[in-house]
PDB file of N, CA and C in Angstrom:
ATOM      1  N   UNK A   1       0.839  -1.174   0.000  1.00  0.00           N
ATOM      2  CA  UNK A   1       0.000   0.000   0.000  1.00  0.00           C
ATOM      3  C   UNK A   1       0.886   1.240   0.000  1.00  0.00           C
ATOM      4  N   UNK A   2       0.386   2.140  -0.875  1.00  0.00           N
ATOM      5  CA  UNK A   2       1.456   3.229  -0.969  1.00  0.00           C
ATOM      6  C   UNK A   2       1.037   4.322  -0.219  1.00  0.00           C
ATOM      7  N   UNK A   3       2.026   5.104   0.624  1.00  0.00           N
ATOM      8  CA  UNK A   3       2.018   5.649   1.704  1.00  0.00           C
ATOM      9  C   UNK A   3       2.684   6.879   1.445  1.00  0.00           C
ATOM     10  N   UNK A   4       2.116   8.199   1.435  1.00  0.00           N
ATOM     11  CA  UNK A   4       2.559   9.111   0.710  1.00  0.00           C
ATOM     12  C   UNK A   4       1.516  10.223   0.409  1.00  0.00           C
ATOM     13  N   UNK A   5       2.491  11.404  -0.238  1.00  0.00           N
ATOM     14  CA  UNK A   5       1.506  12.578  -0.688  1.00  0.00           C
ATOM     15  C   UNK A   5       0.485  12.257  -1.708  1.00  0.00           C
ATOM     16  N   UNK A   6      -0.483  12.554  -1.497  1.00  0.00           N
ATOM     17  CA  UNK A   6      -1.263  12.157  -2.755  1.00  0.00           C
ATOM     18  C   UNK A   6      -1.250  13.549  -3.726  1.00  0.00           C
ATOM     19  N   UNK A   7      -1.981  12.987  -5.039  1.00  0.00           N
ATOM     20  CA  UNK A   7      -1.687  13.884  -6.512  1.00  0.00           C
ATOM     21  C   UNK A   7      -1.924  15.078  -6.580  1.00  0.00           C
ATOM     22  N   UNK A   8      -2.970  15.330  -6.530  1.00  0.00           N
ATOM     23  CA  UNK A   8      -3.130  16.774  -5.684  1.00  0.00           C
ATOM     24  C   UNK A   8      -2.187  17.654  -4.979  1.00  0.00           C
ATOM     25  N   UNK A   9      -1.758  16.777  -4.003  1.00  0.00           N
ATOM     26  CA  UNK A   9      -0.550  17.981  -3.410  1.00  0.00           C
ATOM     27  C   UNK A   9       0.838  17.823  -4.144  1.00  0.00           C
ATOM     28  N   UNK A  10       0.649  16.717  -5.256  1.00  0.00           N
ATOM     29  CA  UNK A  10       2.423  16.936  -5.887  1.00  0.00           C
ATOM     30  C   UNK A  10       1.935  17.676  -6.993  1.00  0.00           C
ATOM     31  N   UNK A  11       0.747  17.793  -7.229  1.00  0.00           N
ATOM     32  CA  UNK A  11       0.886  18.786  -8.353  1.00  0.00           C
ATOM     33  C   UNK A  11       0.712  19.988  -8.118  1.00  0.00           C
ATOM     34  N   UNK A  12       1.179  20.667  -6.814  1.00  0.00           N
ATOM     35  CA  UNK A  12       1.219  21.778  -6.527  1.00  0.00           C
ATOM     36  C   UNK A  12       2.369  22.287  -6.313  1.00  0.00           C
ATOM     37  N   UNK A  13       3.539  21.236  -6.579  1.00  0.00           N
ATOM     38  CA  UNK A  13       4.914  21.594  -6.410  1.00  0.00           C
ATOM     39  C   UNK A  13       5.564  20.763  -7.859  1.00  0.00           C
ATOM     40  N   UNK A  14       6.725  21.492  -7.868  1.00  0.00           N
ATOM     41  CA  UNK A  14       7.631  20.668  -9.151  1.00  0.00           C
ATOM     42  C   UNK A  14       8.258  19.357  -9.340  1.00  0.00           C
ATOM     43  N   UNK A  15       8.392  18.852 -10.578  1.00  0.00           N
ATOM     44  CA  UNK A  15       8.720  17.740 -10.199  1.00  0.00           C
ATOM     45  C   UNK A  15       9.567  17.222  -9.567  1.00  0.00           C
ATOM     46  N   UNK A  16      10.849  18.352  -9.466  1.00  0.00           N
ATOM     47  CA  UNK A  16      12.217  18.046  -8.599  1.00  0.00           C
ATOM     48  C   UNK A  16      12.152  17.996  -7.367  1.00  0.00           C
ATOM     49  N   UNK A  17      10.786  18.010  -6.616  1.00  0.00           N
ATOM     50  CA  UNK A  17      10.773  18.345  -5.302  1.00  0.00           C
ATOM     51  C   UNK A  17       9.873  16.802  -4.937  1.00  0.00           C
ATOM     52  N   UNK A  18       9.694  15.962  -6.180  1.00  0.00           N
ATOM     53  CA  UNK A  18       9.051  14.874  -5.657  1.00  0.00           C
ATOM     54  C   UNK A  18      10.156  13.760  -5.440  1.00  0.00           C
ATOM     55  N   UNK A  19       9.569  13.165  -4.456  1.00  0.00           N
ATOM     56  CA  UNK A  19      10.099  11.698  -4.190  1.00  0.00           C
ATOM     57  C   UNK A  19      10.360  10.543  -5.142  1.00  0.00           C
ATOM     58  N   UNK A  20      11.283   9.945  -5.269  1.00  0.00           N
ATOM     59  CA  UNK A  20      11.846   8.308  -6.207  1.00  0.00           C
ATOM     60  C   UNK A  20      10.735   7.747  -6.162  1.00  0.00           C
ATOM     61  N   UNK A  21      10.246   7.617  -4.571  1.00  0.00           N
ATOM     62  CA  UNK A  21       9.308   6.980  -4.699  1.00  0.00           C
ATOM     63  C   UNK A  21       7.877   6.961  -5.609  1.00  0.00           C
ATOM     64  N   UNK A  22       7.716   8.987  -5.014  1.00  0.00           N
ATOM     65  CA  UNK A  22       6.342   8.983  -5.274  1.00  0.00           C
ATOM     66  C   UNK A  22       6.475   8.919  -6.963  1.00  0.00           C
ATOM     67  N   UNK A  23       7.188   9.358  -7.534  1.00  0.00           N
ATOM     68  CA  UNK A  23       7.279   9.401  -9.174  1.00  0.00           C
ATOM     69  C   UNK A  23       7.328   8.007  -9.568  1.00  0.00           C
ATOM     70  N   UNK A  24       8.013   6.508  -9.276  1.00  0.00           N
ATOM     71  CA  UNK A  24       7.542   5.351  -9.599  1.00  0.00           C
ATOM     72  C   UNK A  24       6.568   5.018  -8.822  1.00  0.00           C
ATOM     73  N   UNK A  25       5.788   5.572  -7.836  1.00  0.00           N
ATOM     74  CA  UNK A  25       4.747   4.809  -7.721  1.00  0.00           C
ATOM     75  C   UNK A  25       3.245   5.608  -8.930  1.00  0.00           C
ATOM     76  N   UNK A  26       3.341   6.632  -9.038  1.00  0.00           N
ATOM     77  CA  UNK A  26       2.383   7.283  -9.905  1.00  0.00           C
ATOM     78  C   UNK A  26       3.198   6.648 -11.431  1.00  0.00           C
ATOM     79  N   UNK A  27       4.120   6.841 -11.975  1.00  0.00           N
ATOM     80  CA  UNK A  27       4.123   6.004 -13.051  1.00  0.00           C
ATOM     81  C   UNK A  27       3.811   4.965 -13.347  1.00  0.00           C
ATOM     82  N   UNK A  28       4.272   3.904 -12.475  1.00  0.00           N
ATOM     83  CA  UNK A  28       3.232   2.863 -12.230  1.00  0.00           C
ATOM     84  C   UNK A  28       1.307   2.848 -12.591  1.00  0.00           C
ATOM     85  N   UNK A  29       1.425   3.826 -11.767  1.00  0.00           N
ATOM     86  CA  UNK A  29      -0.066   3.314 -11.574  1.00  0.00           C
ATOM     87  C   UNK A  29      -0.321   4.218 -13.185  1.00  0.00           C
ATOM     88  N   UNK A  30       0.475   5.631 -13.239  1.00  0.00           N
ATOM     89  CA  UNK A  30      -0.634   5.832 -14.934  1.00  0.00           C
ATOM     90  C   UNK A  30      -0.334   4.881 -15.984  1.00  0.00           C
ATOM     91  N   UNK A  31       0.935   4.192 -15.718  1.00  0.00           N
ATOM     92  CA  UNK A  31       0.832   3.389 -16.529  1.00  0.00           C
ATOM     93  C   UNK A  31      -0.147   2.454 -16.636  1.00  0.00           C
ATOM     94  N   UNK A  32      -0.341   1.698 -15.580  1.00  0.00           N
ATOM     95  CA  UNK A  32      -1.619   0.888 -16.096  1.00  0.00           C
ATOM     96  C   UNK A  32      -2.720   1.121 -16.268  1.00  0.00           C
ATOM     97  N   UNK A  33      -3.317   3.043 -16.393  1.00  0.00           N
ATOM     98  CA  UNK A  33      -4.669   3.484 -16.859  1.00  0.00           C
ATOM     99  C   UNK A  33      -4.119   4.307 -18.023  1.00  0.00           C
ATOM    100  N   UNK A  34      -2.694   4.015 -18.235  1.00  0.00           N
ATOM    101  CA  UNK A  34      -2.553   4.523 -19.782  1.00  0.00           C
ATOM    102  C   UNK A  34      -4.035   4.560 -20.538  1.00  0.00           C
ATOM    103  N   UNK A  35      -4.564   4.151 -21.195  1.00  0.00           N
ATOM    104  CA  UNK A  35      -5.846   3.455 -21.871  1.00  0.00           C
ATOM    105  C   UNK A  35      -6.831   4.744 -21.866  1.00  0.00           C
ATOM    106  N   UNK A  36      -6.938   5.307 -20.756  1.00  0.00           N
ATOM    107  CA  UNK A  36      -8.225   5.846 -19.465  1.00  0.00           C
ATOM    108  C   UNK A  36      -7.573   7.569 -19.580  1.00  0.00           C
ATOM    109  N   UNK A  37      -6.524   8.324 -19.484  1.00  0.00           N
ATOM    110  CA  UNK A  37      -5.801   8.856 -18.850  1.00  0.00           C
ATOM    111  C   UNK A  37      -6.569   9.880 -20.251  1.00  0.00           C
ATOM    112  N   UNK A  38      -6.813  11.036 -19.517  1.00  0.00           N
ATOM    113  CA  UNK A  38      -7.192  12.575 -20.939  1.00  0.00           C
ATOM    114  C   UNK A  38      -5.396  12.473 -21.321  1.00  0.00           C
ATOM    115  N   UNK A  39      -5.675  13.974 -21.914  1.00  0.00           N
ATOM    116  CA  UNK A  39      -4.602  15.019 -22.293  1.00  0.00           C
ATOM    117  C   UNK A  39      -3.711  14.949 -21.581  1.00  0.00           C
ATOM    118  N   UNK A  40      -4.241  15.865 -20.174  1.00  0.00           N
ATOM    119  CA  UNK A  40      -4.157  16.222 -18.562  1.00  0.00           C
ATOM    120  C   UNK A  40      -3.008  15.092 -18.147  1.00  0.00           C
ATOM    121  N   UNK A  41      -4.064  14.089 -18.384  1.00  0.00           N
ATOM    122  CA  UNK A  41      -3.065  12.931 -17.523  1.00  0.00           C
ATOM    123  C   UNK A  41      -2.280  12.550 -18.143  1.00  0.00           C
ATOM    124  N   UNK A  42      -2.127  12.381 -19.692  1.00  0.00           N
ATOM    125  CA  UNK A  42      -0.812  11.932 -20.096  1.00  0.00           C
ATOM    126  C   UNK A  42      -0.122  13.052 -20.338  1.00  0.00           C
ATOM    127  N   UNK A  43      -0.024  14.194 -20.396  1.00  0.00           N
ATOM    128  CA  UNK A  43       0.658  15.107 -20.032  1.00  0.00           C
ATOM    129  C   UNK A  43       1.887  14.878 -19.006  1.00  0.00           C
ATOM    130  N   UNK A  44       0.872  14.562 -17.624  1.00  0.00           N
ATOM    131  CA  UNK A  44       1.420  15.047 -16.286  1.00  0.00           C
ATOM    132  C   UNK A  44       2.479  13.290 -16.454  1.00  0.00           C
ATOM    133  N   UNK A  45       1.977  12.387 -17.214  1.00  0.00           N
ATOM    134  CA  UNK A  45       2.769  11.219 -17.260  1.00  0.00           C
ATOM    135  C   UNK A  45       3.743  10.915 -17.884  1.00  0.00           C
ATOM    136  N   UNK A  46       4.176  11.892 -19.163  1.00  0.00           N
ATOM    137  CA  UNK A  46       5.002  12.365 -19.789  1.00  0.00           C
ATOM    138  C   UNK A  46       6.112  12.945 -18.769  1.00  0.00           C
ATOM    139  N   UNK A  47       5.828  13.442 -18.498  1.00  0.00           N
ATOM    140  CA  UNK A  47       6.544  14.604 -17.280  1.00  0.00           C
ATOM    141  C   UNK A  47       7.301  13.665 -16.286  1.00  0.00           C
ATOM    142  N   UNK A  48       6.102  13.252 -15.303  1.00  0.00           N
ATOM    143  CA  UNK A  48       7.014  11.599 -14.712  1.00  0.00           C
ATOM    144  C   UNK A  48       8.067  11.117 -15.397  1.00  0.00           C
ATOM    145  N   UNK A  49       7.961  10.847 -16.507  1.00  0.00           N
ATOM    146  CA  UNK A  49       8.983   9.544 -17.439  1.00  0.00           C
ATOM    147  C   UNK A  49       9.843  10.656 -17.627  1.00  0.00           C
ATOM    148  N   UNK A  50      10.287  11.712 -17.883  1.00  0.00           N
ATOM    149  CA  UNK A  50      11.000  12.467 -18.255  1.00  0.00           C
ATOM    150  C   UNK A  50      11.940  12.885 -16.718  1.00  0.00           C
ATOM    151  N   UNK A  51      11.254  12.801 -15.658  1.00  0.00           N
ATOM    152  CA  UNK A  51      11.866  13.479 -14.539  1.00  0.00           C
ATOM    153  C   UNK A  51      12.426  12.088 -14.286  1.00  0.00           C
ATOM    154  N   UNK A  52      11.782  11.045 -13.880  1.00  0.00           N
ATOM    155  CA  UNK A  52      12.545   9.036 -13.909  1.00  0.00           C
ATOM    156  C   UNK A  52      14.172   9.267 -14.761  1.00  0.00           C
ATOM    157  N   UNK A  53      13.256   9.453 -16.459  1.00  0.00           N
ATOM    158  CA  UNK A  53      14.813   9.666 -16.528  1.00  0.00           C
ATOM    159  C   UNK A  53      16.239  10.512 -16.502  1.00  0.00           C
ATOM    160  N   UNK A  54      15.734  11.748 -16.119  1.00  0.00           N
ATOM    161  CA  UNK A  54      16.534  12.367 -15.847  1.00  0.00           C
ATOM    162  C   UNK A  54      17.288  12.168 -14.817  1.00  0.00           C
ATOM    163  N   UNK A  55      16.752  12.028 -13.412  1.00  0.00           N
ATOM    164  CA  UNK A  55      17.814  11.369 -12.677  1.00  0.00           C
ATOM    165  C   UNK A  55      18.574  10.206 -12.214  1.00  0.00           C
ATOM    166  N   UNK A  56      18.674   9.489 -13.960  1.00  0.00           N
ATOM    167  CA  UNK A  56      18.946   8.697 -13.858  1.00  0.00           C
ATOM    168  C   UNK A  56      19.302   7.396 -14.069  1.00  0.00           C
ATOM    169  N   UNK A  57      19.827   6.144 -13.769  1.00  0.00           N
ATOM    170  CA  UNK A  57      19.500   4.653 -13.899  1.00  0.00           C
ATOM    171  C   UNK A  57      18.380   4.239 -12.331  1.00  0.00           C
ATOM    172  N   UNK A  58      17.849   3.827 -11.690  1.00  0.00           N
ATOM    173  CA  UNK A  58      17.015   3.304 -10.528  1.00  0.00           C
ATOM    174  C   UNK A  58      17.214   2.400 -10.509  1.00  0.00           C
ATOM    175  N   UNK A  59      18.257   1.692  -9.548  1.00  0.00           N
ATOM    176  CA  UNK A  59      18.168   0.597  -8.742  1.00  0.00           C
ATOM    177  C   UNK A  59      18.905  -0.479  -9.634  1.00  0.00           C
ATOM    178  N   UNK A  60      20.326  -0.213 -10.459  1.00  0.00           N
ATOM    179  CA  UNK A  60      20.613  -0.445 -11.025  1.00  0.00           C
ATOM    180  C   UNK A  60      21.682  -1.780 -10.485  1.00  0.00           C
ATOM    181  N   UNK A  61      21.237  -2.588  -9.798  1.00  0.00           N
ATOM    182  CA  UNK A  61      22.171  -3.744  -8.781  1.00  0.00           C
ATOM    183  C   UNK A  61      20.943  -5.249  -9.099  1.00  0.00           C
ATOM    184  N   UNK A  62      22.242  -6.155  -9.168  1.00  0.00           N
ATOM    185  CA  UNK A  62      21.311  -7.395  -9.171  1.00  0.00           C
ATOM    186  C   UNK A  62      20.643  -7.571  -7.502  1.00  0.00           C
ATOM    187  N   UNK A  63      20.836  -7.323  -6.936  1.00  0.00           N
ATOM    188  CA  UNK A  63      19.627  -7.794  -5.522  1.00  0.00           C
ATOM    189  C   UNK A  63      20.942  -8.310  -4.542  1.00  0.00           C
ATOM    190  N   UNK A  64      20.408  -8.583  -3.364  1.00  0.00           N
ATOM    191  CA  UNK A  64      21.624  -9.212  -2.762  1.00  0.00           C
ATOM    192  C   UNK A  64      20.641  -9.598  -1.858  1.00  0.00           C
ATOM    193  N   UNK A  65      21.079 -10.448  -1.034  1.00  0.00           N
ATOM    194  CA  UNK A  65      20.435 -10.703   0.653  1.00  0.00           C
ATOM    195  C   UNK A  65      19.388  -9.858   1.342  1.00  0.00           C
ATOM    196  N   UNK A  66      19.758  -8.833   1.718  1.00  0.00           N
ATOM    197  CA  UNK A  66      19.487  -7.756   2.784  1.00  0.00           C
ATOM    198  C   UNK A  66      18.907  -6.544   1.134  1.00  0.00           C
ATOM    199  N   UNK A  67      18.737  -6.697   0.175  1.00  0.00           N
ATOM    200  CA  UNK A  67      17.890  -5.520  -0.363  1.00  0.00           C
ATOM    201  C   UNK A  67      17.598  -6.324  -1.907  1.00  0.00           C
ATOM    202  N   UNK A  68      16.502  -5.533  -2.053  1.00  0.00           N
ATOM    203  CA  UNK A  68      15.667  -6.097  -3.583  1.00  0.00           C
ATOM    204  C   UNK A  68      16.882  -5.917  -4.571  1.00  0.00           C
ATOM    205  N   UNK A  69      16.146  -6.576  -5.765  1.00  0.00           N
ATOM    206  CA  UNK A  69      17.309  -6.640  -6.889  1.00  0.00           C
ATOM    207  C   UNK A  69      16.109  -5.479  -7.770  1.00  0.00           C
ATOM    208  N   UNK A  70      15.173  -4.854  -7.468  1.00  0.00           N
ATOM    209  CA  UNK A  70      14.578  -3.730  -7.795  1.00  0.00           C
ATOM    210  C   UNK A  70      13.868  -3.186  -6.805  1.00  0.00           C
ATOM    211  N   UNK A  71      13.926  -1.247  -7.043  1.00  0.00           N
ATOM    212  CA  UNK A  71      13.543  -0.837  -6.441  1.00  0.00           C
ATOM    213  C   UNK A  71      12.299  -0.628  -6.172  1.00  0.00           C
ATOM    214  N   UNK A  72      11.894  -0.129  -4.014  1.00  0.00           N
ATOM    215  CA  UNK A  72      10.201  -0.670  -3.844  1.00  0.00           C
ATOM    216  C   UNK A  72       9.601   0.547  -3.288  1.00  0.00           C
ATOM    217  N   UNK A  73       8.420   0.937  -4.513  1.00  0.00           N
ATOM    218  CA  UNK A  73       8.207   2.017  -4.217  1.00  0.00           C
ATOM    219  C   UNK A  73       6.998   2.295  -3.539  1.00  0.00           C
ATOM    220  N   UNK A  74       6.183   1.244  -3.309  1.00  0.00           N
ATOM    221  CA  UNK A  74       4.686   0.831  -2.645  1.00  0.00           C
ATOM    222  C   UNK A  74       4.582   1.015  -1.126  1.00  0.00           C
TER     223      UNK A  74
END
């Protein structure tokens, strides 16, 4: 269960000010209402994928013992 600001209040600030988390957990989820999503929303989902990759590779380690071999953003 994801535990966190909800959409509303991140879209009242920029994307650089959001969380690893909260940006794969909302990509996530528009991804799977890709289908569903206006303008609006694929807009704001565009934006996600663009800020993901900008900072970055995520969680770029095969896994070990003591931590996932991907990162958990739920």
């Amino acid at each position: 269960m994801y535990i966190g600001r909800d959409l509303p209040q991140l879209t009242m600030i920029s994307l650089d000010d959001w969380e690893l988390n909260e940006l794969m957990y909302y990509h996530h989820s528009m991804s799977q209402l890709a289908a569903y999503l206006n303008a609006e929303g694929t807009s704001l989902h565009a934006k996600i994928i663009q800020e993901l990759e900008s900072r970055g590779p995520v969680g770029g380690d095969s896994g070990g013992w003591d931590h996932s071999s991907k990162p958990i953003y739920d």
